[in-house]
PDB file of N, CA and C in Angstrom:
ATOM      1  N   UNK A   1      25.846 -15.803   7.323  1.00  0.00           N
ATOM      2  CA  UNK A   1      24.966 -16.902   7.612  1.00  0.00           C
ATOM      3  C   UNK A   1      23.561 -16.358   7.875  1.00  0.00           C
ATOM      4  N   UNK A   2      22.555 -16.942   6.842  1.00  0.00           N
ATOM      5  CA  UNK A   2      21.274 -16.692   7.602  1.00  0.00           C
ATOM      6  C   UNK A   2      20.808 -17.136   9.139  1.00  0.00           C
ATOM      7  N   UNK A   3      20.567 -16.569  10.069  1.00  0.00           N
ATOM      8  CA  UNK A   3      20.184 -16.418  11.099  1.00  0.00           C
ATOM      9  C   UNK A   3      18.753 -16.562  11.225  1.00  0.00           C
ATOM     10  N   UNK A   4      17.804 -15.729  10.178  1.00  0.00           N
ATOM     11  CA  UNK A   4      16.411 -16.626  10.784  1.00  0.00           C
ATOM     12  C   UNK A   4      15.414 -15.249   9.098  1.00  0.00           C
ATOM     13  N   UNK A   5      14.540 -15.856   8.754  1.00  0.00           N
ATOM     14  CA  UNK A   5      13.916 -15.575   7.349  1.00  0.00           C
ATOM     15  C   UNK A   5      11.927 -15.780   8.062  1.00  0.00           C
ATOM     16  N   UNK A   6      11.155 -14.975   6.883  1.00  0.00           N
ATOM     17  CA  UNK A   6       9.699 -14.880   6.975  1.00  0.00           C
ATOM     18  C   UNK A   6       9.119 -14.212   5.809  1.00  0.00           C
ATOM     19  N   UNK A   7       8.928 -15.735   5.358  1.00  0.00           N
ATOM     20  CA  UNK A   7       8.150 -16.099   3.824  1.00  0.00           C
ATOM     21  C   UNK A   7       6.694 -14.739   3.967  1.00  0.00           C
ATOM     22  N   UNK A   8       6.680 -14.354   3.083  1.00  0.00           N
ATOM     23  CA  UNK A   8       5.069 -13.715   3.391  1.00  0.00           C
ATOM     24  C   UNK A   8       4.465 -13.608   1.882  1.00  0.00           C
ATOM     25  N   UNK A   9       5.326 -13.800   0.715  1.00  0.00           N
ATOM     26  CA  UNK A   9       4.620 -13.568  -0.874  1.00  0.00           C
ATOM     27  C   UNK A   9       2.952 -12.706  -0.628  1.00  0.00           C
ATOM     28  N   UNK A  10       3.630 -11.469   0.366  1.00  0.00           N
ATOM     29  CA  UNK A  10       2.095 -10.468  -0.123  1.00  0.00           C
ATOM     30  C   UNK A  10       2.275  -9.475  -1.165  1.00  0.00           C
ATOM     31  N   UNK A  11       0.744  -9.402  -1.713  1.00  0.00           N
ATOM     32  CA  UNK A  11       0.675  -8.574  -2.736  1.00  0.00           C
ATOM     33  C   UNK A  11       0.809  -6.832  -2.295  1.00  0.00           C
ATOM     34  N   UNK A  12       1.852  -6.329  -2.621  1.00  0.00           N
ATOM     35  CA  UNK A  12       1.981  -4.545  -2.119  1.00  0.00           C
ATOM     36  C   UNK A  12       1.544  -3.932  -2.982  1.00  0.00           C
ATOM     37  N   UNK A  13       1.377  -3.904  -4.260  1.00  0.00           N
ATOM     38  CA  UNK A  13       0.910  -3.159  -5.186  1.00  0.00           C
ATOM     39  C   UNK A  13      -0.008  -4.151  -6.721  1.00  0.00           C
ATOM     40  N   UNK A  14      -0.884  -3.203  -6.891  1.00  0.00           N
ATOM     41  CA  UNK A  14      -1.042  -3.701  -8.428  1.00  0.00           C
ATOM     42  C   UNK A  14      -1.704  -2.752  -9.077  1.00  0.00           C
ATOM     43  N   UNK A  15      -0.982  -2.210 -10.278  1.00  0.00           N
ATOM     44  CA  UNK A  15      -2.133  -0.784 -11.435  1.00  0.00           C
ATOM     45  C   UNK A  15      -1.129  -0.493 -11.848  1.00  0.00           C
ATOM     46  N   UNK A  16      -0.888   0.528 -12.320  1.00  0.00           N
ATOM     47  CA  UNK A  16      -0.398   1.318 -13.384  1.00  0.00           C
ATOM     48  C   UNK A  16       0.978   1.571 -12.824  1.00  0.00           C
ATOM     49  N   UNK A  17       2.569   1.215 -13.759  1.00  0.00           N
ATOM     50  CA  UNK A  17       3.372   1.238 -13.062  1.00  0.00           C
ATOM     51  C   UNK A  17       3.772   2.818 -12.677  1.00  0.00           C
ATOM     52  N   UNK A  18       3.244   3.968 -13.446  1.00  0.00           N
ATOM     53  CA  UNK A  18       3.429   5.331 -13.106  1.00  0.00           C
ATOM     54  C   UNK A  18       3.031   5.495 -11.891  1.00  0.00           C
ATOM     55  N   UNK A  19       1.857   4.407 -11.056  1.00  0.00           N
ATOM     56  CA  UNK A  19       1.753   5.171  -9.789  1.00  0.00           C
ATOM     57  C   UNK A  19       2.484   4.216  -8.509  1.00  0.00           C
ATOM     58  N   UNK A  20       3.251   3.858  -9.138  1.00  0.00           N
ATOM     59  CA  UNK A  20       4.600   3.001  -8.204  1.00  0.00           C
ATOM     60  C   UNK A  20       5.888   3.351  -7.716  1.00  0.00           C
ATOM     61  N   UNK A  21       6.176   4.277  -8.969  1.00  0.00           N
ATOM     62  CA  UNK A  21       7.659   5.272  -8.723  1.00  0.00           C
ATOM     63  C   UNK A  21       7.742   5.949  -7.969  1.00  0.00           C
ATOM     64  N   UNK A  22       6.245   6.535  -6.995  1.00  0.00           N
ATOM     65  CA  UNK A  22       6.729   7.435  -5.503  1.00  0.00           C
ATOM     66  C   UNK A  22       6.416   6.943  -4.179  1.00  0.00           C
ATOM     67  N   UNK A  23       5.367   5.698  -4.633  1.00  0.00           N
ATOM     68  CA  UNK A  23       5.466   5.115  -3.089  1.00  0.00           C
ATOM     69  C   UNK A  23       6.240   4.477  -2.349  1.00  0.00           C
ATOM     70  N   UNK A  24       5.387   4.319  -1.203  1.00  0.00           N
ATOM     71  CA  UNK A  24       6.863   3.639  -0.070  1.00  0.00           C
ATOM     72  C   UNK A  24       5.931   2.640   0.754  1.00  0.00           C
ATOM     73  N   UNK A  25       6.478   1.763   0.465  1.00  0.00           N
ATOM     74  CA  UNK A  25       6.040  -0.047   1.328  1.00  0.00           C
ATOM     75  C   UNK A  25       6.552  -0.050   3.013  1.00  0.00           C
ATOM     76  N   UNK A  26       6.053  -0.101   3.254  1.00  0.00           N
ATOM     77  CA  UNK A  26       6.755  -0.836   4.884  1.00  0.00           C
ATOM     78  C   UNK A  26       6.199  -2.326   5.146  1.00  0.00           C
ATOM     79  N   UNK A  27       7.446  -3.092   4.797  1.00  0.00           N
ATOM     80  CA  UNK A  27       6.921  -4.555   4.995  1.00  0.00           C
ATOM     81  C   UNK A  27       6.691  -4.644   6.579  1.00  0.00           C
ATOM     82  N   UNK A  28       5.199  -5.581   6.565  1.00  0.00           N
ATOM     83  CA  UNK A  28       4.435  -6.281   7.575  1.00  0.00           C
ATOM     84  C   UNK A  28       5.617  -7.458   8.101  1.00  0.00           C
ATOM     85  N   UNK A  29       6.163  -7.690   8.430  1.00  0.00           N
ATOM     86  CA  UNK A  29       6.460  -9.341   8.654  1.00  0.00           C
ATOM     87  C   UNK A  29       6.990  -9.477  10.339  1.00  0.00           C
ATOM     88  N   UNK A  30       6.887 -10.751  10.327  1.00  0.00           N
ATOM     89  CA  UNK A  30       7.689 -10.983  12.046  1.00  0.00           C
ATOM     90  C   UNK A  30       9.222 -10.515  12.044  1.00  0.00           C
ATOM     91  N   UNK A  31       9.790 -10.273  10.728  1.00  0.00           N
ATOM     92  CA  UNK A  31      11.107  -9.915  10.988  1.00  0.00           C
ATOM     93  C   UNK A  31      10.925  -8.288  10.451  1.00  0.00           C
ATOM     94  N   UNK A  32      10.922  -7.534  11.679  1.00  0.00           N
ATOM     95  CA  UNK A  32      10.744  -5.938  11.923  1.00  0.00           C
ATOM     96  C   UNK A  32      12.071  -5.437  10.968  1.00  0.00           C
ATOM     97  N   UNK A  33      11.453  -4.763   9.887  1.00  0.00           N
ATOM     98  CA  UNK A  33      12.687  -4.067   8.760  1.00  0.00           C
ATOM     99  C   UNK A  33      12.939  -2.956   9.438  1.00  0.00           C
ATOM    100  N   UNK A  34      12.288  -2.253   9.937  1.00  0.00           N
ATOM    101  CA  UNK A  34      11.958  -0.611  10.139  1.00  0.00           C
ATOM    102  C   UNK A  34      12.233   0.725   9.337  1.00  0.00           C
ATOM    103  N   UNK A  35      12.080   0.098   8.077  1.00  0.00           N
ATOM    104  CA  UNK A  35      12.240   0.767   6.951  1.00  0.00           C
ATOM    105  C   UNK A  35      11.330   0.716   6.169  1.00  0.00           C
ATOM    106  N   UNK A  36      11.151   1.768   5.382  1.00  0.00           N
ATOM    107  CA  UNK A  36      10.118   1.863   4.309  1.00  0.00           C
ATOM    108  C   UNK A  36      10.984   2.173   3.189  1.00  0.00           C
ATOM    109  N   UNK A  37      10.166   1.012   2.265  1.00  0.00           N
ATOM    110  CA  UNK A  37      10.882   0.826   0.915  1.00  0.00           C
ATOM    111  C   UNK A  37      10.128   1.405   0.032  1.00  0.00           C
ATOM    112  N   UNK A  38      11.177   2.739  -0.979  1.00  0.00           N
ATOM    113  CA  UNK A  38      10.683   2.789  -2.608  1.00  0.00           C
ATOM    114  C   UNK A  38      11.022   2.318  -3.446  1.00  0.00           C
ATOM    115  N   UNK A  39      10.216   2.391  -4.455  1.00  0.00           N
ATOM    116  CA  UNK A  39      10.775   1.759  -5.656  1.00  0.00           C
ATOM    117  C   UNK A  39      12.362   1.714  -6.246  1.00  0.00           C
ATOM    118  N   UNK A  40      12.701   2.750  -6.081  1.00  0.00           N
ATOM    119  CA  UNK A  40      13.826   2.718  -6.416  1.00  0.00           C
ATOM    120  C   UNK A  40      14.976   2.370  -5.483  1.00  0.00           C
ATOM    121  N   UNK A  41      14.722   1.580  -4.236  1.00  0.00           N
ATOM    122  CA  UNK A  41      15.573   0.876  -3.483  1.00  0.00           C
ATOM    123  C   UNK A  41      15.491  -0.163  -3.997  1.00  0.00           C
ATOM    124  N   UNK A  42      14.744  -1.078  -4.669  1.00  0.00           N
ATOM    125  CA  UNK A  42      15.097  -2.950  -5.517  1.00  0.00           C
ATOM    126  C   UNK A  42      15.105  -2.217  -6.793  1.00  0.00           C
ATOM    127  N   UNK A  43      14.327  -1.513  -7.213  1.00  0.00           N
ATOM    128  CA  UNK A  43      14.162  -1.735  -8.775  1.00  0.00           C
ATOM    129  C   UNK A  43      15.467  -2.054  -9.363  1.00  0.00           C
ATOM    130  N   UNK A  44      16.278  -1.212  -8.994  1.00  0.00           N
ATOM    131  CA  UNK A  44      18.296  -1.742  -9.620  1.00  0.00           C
ATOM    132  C   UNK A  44      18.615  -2.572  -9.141  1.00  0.00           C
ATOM    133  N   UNK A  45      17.938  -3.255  -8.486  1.00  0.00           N
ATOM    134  CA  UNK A  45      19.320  -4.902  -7.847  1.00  0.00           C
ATOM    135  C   UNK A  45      18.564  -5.774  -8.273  1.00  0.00           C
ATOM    136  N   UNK A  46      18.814  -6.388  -9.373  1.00  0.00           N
ATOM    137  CA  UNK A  46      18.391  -7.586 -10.098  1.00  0.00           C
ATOM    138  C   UNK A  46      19.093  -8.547  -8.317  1.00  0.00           C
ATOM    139  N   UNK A  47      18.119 -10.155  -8.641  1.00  0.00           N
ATOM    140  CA  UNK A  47      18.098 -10.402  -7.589  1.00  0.00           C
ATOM    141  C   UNK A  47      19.475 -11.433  -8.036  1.00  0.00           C
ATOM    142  N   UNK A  48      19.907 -11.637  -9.313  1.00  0.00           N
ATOM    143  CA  UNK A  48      20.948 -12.167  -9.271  1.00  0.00           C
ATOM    144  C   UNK A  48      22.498 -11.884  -8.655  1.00  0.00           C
ATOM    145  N   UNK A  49      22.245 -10.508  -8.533  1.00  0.00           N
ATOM    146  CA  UNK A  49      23.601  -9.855  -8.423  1.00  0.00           C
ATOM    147  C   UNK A  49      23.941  -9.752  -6.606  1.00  0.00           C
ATOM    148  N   UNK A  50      22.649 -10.490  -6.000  1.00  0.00           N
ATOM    149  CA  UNK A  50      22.849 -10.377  -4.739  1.00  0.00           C
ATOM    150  C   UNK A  50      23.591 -11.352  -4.065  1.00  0.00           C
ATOM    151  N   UNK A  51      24.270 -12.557  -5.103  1.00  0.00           N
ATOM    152  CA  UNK A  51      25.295 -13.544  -4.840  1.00  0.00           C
ATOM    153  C   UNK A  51      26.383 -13.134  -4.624  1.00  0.00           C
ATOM    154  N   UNK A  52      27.099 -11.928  -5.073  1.00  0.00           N
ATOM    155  CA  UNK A  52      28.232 -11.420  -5.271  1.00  0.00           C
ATOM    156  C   UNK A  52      28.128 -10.555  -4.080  1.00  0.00           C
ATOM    157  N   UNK A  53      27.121 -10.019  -3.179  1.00  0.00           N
ATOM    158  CA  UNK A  53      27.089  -9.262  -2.102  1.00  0.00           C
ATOM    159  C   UNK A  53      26.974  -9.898  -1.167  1.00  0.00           C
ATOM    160  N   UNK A  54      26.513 -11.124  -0.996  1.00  0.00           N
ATOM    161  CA  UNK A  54      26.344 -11.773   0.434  1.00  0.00           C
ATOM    162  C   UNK A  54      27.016 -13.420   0.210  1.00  0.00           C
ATOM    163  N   UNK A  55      27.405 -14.009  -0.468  1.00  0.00           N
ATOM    164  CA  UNK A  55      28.003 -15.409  -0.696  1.00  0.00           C
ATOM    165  C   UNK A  55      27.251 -16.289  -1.195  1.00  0.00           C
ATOM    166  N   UNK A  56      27.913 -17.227  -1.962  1.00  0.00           N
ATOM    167  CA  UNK A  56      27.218 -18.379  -2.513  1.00  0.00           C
ATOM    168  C   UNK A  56      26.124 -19.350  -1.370  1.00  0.00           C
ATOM    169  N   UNK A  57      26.368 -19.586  -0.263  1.00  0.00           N
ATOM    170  CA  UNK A  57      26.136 -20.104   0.637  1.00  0.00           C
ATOM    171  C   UNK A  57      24.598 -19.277   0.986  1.00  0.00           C
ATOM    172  N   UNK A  58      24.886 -18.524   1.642  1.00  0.00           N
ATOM    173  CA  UNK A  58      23.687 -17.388   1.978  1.00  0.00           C
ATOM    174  C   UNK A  58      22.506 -17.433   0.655  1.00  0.00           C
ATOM    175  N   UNK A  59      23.399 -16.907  -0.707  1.00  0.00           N
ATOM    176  CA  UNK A  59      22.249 -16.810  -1.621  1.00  0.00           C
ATOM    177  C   UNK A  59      21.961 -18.429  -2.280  1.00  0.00           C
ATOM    178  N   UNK A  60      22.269 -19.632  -1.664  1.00  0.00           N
ATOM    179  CA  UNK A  60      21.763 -20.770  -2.076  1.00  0.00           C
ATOM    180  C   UNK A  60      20.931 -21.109  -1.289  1.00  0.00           C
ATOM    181  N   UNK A  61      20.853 -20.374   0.435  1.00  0.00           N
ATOM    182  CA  UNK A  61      19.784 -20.764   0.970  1.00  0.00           C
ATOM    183  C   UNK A  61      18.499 -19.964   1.243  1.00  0.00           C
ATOM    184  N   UNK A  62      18.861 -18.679   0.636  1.00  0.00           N
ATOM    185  CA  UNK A  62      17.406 -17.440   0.389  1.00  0.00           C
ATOM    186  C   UNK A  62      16.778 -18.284  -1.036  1.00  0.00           C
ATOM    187  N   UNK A  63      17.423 -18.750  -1.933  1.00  0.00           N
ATOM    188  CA  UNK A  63      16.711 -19.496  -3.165  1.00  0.00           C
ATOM    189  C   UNK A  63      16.119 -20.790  -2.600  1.00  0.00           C
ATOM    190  N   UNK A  64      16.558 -21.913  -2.125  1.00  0.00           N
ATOM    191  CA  UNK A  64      15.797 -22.831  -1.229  1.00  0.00           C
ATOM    192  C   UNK A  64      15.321 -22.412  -0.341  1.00  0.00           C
ATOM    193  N   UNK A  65      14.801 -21.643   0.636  1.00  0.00           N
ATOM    194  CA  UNK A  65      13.945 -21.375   1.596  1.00  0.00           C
ATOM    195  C   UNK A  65      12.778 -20.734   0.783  1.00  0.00           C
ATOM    196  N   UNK A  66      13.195 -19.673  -0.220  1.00  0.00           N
ATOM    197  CA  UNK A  66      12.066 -19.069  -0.948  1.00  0.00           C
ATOM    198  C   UNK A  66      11.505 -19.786  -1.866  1.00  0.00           C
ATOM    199  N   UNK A  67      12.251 -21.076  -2.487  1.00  0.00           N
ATOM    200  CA  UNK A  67      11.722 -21.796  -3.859  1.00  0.00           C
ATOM    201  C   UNK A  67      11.675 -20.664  -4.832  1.00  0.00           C
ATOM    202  N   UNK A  68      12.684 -20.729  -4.875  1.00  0.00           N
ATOM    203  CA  UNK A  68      12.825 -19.476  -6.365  1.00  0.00           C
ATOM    204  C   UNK A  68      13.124 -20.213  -7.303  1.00  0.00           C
ATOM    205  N   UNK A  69      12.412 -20.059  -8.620  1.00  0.00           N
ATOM    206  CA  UNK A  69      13.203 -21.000  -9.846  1.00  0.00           C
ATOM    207  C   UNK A  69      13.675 -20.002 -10.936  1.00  0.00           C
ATOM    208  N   UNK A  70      14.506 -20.365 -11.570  1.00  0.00           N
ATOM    209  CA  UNK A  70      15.036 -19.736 -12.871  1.00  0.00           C
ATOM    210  C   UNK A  70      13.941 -20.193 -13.973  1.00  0.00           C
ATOM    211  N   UNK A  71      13.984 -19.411 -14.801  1.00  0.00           N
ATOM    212  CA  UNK A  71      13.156 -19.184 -16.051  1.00  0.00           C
ATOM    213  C   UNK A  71      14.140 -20.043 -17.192  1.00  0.00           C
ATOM    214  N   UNK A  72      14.814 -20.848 -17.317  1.00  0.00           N
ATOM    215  CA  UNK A  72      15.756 -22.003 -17.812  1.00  0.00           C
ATOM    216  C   UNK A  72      16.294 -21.256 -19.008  1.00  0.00           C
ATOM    217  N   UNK A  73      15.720 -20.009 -19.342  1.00  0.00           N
ATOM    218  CA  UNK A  73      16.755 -18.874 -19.845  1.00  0.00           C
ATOM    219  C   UNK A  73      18.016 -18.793 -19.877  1.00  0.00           C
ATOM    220  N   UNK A  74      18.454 -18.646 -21.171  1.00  0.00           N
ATOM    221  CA  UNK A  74      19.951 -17.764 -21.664  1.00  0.00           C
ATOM    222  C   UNK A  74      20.729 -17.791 -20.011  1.00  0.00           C
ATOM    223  N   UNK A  75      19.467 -16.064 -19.494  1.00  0.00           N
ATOM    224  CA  UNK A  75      20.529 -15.232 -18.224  1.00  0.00           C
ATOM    225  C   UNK A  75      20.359 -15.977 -16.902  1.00  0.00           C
ATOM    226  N   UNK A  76      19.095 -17.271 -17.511  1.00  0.00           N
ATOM    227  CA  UNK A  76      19.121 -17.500 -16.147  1.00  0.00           C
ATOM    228  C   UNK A  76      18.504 -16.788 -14.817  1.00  0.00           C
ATOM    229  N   UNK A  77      17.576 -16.122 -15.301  1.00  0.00           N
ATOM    230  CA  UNK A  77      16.744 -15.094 -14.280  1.00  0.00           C
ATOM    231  C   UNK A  77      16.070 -15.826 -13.355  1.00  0.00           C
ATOM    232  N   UNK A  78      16.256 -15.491 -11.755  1.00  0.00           N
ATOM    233  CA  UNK A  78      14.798 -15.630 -11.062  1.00  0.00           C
ATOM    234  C   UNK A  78      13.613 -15.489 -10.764  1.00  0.00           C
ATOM    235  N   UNK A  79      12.335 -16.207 -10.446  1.00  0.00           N
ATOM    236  CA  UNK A  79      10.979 -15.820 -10.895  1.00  0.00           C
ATOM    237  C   UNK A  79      10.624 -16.191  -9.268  1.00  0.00           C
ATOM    238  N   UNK A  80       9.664 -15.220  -9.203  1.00  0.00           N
ATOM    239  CA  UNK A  80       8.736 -15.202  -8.139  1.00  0.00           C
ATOM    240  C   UNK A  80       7.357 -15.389  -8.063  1.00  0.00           C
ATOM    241  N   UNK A  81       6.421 -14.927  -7.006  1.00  0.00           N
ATOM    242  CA  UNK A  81       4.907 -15.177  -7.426  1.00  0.00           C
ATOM    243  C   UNK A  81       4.894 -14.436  -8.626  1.00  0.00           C
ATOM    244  N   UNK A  82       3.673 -15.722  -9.103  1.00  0.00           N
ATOM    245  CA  UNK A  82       3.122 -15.302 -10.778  1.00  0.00           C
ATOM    246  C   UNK A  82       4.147 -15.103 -11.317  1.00  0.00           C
ATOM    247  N   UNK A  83       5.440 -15.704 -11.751  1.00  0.00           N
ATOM    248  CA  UNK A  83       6.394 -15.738 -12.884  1.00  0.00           C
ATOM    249  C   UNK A  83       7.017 -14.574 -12.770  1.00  0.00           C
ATOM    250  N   UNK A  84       7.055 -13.693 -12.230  1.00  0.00           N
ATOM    251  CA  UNK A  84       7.517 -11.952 -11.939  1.00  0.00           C
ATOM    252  C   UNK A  84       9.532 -12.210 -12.016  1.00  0.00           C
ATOM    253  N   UNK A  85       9.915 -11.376 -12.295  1.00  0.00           N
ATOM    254  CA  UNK A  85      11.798 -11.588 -11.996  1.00  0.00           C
ATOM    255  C   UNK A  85      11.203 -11.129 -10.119  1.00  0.00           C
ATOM    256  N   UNK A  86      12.746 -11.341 -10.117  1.00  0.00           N
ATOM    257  CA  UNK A  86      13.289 -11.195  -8.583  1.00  0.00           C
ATOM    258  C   UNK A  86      13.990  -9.998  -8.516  1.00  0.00           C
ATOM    259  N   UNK A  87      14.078  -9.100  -7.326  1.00  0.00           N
ATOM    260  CA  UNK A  87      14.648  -8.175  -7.227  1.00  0.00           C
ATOM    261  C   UNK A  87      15.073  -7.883  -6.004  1.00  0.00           C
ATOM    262  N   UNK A  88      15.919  -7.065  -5.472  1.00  0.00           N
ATOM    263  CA  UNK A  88      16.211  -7.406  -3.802  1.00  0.00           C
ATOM    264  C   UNK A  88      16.398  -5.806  -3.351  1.00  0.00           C
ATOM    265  N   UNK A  89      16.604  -5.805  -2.222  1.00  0.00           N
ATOM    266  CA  UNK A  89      16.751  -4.416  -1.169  1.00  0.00           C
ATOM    267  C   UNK A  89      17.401  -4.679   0.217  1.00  0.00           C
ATOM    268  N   UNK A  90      18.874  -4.410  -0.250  1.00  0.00           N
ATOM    269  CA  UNK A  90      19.256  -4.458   1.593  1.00  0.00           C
ATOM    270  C   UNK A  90      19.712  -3.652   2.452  1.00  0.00           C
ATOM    271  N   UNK A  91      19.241  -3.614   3.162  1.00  0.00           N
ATOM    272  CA  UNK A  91      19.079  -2.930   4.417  1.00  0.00           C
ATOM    273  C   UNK A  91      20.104  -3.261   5.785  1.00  0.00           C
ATOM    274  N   UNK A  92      21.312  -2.887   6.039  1.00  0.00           N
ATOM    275  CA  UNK A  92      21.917  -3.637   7.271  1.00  0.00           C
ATOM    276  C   UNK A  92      21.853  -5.030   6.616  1.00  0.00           C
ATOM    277  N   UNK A  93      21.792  -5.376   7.780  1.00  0.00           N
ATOM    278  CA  UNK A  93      21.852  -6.944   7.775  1.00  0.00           C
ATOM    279  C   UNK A  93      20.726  -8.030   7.469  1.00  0.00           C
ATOM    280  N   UNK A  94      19.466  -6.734   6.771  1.00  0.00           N
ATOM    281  CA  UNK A  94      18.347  -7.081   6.369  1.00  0.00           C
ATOM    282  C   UNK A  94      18.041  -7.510   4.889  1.00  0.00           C
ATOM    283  N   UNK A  95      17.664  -8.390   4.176  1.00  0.00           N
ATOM    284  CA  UNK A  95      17.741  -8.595   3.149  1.00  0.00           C
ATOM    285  C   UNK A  95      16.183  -9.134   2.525  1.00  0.00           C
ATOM    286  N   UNK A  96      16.045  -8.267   1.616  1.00  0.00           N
ATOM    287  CA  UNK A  96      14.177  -8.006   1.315  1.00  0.00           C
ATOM    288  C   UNK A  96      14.477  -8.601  -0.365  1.00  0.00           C
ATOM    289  N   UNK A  97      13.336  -9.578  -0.442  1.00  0.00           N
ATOM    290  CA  UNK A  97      13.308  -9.869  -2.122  1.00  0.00           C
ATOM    291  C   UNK A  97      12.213  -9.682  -2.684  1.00  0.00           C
ATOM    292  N   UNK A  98      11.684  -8.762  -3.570  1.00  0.00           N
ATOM    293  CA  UNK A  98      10.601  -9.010  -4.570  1.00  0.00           C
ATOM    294  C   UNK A  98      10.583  -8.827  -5.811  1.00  0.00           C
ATOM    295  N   UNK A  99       8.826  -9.490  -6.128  1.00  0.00           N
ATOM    296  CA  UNK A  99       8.811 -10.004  -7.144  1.00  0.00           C
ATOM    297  C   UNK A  99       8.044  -8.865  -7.981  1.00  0.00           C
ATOM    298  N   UNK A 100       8.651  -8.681  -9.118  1.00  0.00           N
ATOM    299  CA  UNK A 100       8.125  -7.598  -9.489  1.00  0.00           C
ATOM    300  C   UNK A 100       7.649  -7.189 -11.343  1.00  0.00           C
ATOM    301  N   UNK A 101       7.124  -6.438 -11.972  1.00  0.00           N
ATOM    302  CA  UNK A 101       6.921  -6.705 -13.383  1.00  0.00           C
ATOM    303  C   UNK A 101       5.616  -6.399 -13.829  1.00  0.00           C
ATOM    304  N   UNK A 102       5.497  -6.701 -15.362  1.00  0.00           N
ATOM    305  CA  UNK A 102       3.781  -6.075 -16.067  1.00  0.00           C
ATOM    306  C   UNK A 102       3.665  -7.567 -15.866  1.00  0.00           C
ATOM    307  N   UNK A 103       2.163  -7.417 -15.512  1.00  0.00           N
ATOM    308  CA  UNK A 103       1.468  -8.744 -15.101  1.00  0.00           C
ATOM    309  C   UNK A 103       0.684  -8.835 -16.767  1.00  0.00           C
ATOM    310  N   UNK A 104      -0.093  -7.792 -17.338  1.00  0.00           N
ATOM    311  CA  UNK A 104      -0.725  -7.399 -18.359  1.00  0.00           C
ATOM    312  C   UNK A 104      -0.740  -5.804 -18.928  1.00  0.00           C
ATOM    313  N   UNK A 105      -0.988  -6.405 -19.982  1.00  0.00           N
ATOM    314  CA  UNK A 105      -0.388  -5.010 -20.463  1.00  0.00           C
ATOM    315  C   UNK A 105      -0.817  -3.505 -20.082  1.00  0.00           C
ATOM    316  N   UNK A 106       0.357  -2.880 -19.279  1.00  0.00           N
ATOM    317  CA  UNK A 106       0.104  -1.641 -18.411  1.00  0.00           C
ATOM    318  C   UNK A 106      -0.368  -1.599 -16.849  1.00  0.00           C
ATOM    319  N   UNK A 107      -0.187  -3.249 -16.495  1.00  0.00           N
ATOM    320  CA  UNK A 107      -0.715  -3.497 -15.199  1.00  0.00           C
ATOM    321  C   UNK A 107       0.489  -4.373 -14.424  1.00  0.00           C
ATOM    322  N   UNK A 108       0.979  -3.656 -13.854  1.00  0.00           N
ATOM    323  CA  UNK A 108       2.171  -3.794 -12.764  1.00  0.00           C
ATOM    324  C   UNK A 108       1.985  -4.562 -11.641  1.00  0.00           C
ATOM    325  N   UNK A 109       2.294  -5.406 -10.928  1.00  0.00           N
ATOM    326  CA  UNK A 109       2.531  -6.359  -9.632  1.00  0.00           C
ATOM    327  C   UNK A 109       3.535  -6.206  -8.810  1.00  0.00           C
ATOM    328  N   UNK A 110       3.747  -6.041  -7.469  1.00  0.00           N
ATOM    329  CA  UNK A 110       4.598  -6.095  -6.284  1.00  0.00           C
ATOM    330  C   UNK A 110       4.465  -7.043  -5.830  1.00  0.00           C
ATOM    331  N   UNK A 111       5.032  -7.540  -5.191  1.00  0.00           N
ATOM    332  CA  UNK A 111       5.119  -8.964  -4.161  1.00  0.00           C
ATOM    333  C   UNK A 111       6.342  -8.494  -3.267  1.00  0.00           C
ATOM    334  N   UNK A 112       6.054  -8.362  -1.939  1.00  0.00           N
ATOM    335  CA  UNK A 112       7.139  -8.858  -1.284  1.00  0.00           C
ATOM    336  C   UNK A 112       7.336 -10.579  -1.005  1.00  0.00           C
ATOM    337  N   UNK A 113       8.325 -10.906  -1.397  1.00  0.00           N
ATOM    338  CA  UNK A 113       8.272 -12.529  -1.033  1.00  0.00           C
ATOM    339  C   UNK A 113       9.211 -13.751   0.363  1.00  0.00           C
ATOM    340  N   UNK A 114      10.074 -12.498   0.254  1.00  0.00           N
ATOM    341  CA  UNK A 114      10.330 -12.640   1.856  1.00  0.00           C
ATOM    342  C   UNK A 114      10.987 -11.855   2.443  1.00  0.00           C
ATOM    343  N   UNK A 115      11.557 -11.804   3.826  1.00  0.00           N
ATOM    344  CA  UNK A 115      12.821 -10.798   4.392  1.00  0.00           C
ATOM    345  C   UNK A 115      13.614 -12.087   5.140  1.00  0.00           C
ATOM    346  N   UNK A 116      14.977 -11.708   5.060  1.00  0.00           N
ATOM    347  CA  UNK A 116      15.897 -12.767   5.713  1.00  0.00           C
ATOM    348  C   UNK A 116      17.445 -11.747   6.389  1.00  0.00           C
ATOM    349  N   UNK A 117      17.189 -12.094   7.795  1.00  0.00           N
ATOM    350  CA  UNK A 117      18.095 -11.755   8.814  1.00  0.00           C
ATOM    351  C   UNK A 117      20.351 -12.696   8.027  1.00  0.00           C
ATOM    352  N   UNK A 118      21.026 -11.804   8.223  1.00  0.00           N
ATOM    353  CA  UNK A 118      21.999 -12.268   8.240  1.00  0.00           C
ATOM    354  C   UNK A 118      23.145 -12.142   9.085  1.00  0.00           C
ATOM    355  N   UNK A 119      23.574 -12.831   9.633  1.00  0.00           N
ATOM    356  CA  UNK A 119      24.430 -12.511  10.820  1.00  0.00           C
ATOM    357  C   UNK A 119      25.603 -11.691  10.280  1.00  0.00           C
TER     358      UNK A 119
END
């Protein structure tokens, strides 16, 4: 059960995706991660596959609290700020989603778009 979530859709990165693969984010938000995230903690978890890790229930209400929409696509993908897929990172009982992708060609975007507590 979500327990308590904090929307923030800030921008963490934007340039060249080569200079993304070694940094490390520490999300700002009222819900304290205390972790610093690299790239390669979301880049592999498509944000679909995070239904099968936490329940239908849970991931129907991180998609309504966040307003996430599908791209009415085939796979059915989720989109975030600026049309970006969705991607996730969890942590404990911490659960981080962003939005991520080439905005233009050779020019990369981060978004964290929210963090959500789960009991």
């Amino acid at each position: 059960m979500i327990a308590k979530y904090a929307m923030t859709n800030s921008l963490l990165f934007d340039g060249n995706e080569s200079e993304i693969i070694d940094r490390y984010f520490v999300p700002d938000t009222e819900i304290a991660t205390g972790v610093a995230i690299k790239f390669n903690d979301f880049a592999r978890n498509a944000f679909e596959d995070l239904r099968a890790i936490i329940g239908d229930a849970d991931f129907e209400t991180i998609i309504q609290t966040g307003g996430f929409t599908t791209d009415n696509g085939f796979l059915k993908l989720y989109k975030g700020s600026e049309g970006l897929r969705l991607y996730f990172c969890k942590k404990g009982n911490t659960i981080m989603v962003f939005a991520y992708g080439e905005f233009q060609p050779t020019r990369y975007k981060l978004y964290l778009e929210g963090v959500w507590k789960i009991n």
